[in-house]
C-alpha atoms as a PDB file:
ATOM      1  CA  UNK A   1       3.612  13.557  16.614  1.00  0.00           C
ATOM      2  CA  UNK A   2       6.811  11.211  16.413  1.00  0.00           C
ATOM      3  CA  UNK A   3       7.836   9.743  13.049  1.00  0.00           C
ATOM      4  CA  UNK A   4      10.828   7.866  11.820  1.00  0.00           C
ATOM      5  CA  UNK A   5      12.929   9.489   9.130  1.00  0.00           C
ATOM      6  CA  UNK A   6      14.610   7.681   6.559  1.00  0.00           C
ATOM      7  CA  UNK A   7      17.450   9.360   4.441  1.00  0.00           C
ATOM      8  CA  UNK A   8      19.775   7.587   1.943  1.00  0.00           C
ATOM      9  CA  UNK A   9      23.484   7.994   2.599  1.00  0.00           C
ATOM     10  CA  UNK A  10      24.938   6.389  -0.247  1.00  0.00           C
ATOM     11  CA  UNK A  11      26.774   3.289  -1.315  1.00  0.00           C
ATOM     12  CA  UNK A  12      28.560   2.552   2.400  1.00  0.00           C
ATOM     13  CA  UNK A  13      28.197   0.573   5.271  1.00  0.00           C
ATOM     14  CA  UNK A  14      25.217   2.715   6.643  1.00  0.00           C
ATOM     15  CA  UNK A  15      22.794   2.213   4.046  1.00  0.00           C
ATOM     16  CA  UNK A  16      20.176   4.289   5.447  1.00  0.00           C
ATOM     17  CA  UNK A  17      19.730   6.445   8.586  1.00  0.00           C
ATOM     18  CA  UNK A  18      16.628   5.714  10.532  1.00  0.00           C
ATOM     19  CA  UNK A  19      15.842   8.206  13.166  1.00  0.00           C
ATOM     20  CA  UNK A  20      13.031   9.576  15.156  1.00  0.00           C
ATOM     21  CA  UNK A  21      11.991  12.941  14.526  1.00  0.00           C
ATOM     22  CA  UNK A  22       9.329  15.401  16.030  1.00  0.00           C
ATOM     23  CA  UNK A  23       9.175  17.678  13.030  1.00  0.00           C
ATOM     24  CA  UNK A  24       8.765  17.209   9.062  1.00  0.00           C
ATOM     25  CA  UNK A  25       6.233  14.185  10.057  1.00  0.00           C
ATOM     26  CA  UNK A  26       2.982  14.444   7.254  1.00  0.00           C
ATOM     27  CA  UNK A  27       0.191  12.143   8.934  1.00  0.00           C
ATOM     28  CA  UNK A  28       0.652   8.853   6.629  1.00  0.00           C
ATOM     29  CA  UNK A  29      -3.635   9.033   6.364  1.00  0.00           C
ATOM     30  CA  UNK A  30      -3.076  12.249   3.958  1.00  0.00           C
ATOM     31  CA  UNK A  31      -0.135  10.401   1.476  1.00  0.00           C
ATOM     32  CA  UNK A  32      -2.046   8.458  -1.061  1.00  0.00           C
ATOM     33  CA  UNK A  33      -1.915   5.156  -1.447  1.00  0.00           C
ATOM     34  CA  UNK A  34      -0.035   5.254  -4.875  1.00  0.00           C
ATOM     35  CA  UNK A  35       2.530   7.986  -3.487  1.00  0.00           C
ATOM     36  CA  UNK A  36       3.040   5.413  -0.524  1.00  0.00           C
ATOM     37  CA  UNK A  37       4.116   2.523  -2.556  1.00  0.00           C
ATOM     38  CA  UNK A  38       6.402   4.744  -4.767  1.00  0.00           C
ATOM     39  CA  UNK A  39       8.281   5.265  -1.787  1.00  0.00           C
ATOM     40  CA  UNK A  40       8.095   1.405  -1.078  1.00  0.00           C
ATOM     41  CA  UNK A  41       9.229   0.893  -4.710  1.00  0.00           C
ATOM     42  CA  UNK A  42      12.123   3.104  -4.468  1.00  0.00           C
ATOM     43  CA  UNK A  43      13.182   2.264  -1.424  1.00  0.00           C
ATOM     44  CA  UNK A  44      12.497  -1.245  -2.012  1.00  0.00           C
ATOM     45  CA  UNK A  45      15.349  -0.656  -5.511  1.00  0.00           C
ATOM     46  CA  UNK A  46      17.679   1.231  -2.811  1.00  0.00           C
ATOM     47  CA  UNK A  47      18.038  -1.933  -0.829  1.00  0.00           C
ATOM     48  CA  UNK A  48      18.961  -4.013  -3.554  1.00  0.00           C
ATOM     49  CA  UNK A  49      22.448  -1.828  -4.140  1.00  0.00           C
ATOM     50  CA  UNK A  50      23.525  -2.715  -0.336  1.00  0.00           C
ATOM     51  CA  UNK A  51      25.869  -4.854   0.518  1.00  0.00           C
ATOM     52  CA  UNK A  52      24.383  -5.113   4.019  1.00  0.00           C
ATOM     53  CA  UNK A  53      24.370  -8.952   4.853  1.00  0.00           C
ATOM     54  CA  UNK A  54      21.246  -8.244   6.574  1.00  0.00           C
ATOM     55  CA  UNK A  55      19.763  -6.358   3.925  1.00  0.00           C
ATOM     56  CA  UNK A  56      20.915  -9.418   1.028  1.00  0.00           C
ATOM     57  CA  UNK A  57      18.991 -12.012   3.395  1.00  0.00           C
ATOM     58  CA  UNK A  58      15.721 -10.212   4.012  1.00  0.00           C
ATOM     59  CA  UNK A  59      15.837  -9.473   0.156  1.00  0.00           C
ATOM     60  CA  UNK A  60      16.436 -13.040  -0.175  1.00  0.00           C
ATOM     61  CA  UNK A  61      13.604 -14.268   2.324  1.00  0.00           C
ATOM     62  CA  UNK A  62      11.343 -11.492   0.731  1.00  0.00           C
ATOM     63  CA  UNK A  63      12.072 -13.147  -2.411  1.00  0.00           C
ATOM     64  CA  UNK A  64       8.666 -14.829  -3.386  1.00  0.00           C
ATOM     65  CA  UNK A  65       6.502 -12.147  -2.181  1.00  0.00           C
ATOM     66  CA  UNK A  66       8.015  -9.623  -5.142  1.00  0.00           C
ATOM     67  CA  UNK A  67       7.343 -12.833  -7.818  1.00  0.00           C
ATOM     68  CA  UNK A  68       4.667 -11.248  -8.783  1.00  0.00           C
ATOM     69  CA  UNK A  69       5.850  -7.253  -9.179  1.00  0.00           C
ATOM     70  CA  UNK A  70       8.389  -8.634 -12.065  1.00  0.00           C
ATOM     71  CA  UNK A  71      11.467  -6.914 -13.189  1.00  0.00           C
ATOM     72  CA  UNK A  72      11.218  -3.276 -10.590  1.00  0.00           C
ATOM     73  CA  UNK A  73      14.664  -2.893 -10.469  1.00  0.00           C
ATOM     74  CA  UNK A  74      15.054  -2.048 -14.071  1.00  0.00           C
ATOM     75  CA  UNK A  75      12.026   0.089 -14.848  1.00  0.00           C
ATOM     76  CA  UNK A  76      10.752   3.881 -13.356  1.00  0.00           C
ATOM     77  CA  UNK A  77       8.053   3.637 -10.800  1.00  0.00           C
ATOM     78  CA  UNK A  78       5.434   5.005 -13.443  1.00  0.00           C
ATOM     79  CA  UNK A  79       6.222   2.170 -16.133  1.00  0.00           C
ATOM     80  CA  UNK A  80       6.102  -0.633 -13.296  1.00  0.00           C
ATOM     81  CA  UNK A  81       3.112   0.431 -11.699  1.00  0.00           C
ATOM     82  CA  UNK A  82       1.050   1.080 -15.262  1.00  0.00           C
ATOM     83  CA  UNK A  83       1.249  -3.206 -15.420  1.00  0.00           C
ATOM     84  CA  UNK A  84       1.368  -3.722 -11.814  1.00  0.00           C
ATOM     85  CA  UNK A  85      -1.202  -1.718  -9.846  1.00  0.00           C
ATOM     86  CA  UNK A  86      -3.531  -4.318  -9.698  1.00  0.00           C
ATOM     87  CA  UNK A  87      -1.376  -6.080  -6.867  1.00  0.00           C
ATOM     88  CA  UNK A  88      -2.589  -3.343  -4.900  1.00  0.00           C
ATOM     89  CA  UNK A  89      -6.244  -3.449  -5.256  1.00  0.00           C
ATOM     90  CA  UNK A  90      -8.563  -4.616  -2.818  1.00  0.00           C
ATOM     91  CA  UNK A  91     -11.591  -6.531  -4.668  1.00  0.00           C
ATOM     92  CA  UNK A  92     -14.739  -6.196  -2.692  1.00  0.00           C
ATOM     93  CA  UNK A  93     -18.173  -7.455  -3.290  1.00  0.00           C
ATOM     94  CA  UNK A  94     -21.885  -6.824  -2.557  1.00  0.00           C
ATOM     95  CA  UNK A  95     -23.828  -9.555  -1.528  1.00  0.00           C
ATOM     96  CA  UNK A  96     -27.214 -10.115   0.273  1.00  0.00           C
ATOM     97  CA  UNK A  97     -27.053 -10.335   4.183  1.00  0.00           C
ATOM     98  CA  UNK A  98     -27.551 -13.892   5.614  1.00  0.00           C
ATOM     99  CA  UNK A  99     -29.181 -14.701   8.919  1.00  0.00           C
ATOM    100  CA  UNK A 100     -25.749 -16.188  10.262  1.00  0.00           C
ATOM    101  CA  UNK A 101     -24.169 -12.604   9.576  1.00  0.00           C
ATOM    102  CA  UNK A 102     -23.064 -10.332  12.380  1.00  0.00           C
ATOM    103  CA  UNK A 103     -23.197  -7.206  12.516  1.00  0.00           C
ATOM    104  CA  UNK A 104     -19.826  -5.464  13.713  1.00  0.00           C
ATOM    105  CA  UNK A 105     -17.435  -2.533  12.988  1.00  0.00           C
ATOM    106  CA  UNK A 106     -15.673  -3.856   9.382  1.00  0.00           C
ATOM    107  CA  UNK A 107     -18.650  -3.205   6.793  1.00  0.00           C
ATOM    108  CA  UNK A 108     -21.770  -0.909   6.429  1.00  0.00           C
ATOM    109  CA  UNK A 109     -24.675  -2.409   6.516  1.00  0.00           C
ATOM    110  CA  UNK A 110     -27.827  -0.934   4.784  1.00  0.00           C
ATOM    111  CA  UNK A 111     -31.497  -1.565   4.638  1.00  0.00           C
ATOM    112  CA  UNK A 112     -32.676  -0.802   0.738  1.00  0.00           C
ATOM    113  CA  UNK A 113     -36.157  -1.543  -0.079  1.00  0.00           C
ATOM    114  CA  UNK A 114     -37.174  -3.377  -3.397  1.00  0.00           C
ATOM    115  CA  UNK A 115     -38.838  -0.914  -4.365  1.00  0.00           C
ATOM    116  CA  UNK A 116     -35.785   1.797  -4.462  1.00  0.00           C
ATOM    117  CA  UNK A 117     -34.351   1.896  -8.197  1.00  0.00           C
ATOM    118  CA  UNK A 118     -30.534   1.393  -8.461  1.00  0.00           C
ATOM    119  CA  UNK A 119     -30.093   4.867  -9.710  1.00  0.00           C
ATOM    120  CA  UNK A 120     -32.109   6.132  -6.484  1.00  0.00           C
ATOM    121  CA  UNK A 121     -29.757   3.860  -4.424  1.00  0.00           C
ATOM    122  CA  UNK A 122     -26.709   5.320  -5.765  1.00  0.00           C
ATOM    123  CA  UNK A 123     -27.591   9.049  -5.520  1.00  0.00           C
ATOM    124  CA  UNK A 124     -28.627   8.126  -1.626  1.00  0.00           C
ATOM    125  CA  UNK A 125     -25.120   6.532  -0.994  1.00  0.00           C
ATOM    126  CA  UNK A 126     -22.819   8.579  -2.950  1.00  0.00           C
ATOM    127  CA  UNK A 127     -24.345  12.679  -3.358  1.00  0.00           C
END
């Protein structure tokens, strides 16, 4: 397996060095979701010290979609993300299957009777 390797050289014209490596990889499916925005927080801080023109306008473009994450640059990933973790929640919701759904690949779909209890339901799905 192939993954790219990012390492931080400093304050100089070659912010970062991307390259491809066979070895050190860790399948991103085993890094947490929480470790894996860390990294996107730090790195995300890193960029802000370049002087990169390139880096300066994507942080500029990018500018409205980290509105809502507040002041990062000044605060340790675990005090940001104790206020902020919600941005990364996906809200989901139960409802009753309609005759116009369809039945494909993106959700489970279950047949519970009545008659099952919601505790009885819950042991079934979950053991």
């Amino acid at each position: 397996m192939y993954c790219f390797i990012w390492r931080y050289l400093g304050k100089s014209a070659n912010f970062v060095k991307l390259h491809l490596s066979k070895n050190n990889c860790v399948p991103s499916m085993n890094i947490p979701l929480k470790k894996k925005i860390q990294h996107w927080f730090n790195f995300l801080k890193l960029a802000h010290a370049s002087t990169d023109p390139v880096v300066v306008q994507n942080l500029k473009d990018s500018r409205s979609f980290y509105e809502a994450w507040g002041n990062y640059q000044e605060q340790s990933f675990t005090t940001w993300w104790k206020d902020h973790r919600q941005l990364f929640r996906t809200v989901s919701s139960l409802r009753r299957m309609t005759a116009q759904d369809v039945v494909d690949d993106t959700a489970l779909f279950l047949v519970i009777p009545f008659t099952y209890a919601p505790t009885s339901v819950a042991n079934e799905l979950a053991p």
